[in-house]
C-alpha atoms as a PDB file:
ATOM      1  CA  UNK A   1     102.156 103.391  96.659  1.00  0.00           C
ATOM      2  CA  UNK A   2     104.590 101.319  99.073  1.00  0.00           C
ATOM      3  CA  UNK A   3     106.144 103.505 101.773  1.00  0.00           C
ATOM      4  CA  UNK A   4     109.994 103.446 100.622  1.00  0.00           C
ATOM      5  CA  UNK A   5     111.373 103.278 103.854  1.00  0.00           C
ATOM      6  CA  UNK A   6     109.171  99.868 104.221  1.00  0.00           C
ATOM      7  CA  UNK A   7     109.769  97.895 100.727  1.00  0.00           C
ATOM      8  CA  UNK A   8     113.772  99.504 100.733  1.00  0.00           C
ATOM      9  CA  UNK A   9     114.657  98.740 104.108  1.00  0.00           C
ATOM     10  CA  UNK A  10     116.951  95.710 105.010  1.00  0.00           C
ATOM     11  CA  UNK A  11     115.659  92.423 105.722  1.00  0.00           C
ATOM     12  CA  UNK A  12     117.313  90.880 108.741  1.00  0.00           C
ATOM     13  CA  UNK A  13     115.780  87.450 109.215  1.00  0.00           C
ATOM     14  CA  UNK A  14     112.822  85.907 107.837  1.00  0.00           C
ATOM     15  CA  UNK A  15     110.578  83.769 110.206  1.00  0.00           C
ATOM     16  CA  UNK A  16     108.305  81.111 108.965  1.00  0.00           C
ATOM     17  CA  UNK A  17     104.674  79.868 110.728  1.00  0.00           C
ATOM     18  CA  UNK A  18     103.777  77.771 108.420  1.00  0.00           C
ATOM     19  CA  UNK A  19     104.247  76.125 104.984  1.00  0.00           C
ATOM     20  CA  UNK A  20     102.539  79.503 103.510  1.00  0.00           C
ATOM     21  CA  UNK A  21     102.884  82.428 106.321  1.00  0.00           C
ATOM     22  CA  UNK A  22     106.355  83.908 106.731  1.00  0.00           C
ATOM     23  CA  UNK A  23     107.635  87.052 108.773  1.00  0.00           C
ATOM     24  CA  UNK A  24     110.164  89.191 107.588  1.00  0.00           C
ATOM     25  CA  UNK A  25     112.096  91.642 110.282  1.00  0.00           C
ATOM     26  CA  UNK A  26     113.630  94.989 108.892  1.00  0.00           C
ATOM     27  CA  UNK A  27     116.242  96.682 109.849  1.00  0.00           C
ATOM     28  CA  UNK A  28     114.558  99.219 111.609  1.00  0.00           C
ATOM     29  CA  UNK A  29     112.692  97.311 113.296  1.00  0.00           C
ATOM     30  CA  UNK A  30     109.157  96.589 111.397  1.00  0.00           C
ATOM     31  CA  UNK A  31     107.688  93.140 110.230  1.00  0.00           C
ATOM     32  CA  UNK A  32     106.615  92.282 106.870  1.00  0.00           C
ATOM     33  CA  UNK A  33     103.867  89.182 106.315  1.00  0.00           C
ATOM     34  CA  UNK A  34     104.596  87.535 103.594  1.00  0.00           C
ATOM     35  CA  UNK A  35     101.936  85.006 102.086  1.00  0.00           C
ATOM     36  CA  UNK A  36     102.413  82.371  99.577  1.00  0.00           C
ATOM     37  CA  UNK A  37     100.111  80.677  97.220  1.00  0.00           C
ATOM     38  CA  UNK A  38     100.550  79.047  93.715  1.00  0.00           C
ATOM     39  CA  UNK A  39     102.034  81.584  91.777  1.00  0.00           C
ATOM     40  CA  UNK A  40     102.044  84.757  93.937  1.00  0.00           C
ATOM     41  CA  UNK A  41     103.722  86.192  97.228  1.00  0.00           C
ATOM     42  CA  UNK A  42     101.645  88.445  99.047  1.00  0.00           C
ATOM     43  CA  UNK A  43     103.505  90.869 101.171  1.00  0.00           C
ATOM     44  CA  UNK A  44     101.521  92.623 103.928  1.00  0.00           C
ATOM     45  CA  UNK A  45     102.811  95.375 106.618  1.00  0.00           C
ATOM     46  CA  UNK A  46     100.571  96.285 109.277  1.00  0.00           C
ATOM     47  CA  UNK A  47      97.519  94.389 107.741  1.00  0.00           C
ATOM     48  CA  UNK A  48      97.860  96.287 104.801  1.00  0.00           C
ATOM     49  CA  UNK A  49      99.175  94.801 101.224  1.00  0.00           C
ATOM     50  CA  UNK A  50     102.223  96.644 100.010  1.00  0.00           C
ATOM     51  CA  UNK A  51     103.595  94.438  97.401  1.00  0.00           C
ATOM     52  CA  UNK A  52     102.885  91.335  95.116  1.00  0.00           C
ATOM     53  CA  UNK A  53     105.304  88.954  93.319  1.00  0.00           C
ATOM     54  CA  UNK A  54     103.882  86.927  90.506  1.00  0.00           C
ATOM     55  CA  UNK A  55     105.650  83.728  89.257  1.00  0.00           C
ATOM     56  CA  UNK A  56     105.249  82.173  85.770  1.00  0.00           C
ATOM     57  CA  UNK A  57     106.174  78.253  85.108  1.00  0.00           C
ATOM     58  CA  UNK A  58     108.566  77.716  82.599  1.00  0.00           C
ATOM     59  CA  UNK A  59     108.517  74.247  83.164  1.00  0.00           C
ATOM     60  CA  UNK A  60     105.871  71.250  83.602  1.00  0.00           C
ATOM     61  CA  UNK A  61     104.530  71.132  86.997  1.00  0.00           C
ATOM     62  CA  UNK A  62     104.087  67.409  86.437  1.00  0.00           C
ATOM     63  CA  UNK A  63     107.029  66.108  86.306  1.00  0.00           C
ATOM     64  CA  UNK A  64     108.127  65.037  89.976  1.00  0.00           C
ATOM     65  CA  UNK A  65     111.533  63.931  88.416  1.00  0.00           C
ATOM     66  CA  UNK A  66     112.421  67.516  87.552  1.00  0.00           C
ATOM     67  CA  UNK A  67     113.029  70.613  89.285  1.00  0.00           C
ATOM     68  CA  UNK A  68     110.338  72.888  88.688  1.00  0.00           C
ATOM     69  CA  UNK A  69     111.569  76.433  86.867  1.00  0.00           C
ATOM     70  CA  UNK A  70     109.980  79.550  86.840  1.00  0.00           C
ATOM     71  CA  UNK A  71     110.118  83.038  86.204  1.00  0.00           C
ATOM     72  CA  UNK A  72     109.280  86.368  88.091  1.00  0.00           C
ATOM     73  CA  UNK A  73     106.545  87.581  85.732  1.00  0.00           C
ATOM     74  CA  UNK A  74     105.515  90.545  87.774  1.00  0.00           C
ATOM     75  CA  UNK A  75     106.580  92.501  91.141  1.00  0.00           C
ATOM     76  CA  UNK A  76     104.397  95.515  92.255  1.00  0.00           C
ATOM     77  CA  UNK A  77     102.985  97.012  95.014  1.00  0.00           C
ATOM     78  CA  UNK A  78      99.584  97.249  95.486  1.00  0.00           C
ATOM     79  CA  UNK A  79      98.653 100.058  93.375  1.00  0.00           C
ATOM     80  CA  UNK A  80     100.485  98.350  90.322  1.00  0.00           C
ATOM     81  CA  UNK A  81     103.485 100.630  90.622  1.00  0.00           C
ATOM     82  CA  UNK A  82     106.799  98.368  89.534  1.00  0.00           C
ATOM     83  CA  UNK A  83     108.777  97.677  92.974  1.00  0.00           C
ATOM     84  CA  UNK A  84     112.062  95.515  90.571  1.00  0.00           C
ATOM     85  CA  UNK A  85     114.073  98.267  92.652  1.00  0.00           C
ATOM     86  CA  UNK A  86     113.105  97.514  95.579  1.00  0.00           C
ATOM     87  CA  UNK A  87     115.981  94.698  95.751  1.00  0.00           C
ATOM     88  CA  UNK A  88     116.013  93.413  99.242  1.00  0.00           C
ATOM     89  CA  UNK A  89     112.491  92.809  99.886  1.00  0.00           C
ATOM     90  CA  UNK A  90     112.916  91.256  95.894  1.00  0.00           C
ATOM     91  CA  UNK A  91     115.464  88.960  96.915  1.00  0.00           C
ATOM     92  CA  UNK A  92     113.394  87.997 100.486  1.00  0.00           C
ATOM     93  CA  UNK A  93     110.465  87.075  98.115  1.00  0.00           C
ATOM     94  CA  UNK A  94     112.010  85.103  95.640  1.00  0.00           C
ATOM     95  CA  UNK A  95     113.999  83.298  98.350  1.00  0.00           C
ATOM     96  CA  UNK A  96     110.963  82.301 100.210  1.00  0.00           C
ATOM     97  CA  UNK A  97     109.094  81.235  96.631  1.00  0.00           C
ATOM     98  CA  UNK A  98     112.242  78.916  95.748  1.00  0.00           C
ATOM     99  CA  UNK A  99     111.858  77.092  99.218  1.00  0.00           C
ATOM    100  CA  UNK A 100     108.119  76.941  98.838  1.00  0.00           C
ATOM    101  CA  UNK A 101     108.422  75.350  95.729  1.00  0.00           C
ATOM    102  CA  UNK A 102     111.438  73.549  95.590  1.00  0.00           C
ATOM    103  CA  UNK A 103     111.832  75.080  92.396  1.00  0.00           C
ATOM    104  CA  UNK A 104     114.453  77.381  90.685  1.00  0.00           C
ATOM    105  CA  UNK A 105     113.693  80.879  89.869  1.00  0.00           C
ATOM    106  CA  UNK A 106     114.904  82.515  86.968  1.00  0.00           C
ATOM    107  CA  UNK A 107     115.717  86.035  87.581  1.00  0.00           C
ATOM    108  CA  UNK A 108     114.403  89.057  85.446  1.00  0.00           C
ATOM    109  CA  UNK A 109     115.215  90.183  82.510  1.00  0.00           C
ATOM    110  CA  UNK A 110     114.500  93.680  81.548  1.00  0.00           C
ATOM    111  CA  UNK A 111     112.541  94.106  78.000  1.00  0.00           C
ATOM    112  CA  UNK A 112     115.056  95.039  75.145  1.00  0.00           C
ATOM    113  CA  UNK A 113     114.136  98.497  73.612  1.00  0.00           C
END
């Protein structure tokens, strides 16, 4: 499971390397990785994966005319535990996906019971 004080601390600024590496700084101090590829954030601390963000298209990616949309299908950390209150490493990560993809992200929606 995700150490709390890690994936519910405050992130302060958010570095980027590249087009897909990022670096978020806590709070307290610590760094977060963050990696991006098509549909998924990665987010590492200390080498070792703590959370994962999963984005679903809700719009064609073909279309250069059009903003692309999508959706956060999934956030967990890396045992599968849900991390959706986890909110400011959520925002961090769907920040850094809208930039990477020039896209919008619609936020989730819980499931109605």
């Amino acid at each position: 499971m995700a150490s709390k004080a890690v994936t519910e601390n405050a992130v302060l600024s958010v570095m980027q390397w590249n087009k897909k590496h990022y670096q978020a700084s806590l709070a307290d101090g610590q760094h977060l990785e963050l990696m991006v590829d098509m549909f998924n954030v990665q987010v590492t601390h200390a080498g070792r994966p703590i959370a994962k963000a999963t984005f679903q298209p809700l719009s064609s990616l073909n279309n250069l005319e059009m903003q692309p949309l999508y959706k956060l299908a999934a956030f967990q950390d890396g045992e599968g535990e849900n991390l959706h209150g986890c909110q400011p490493l959520l925002e961090t990560v769907v920040a850094i996906y809208a930039y990477y993809t020039n896209g919008s992200i619609r936020s989730w929606r819980q499931k109605v019971i």
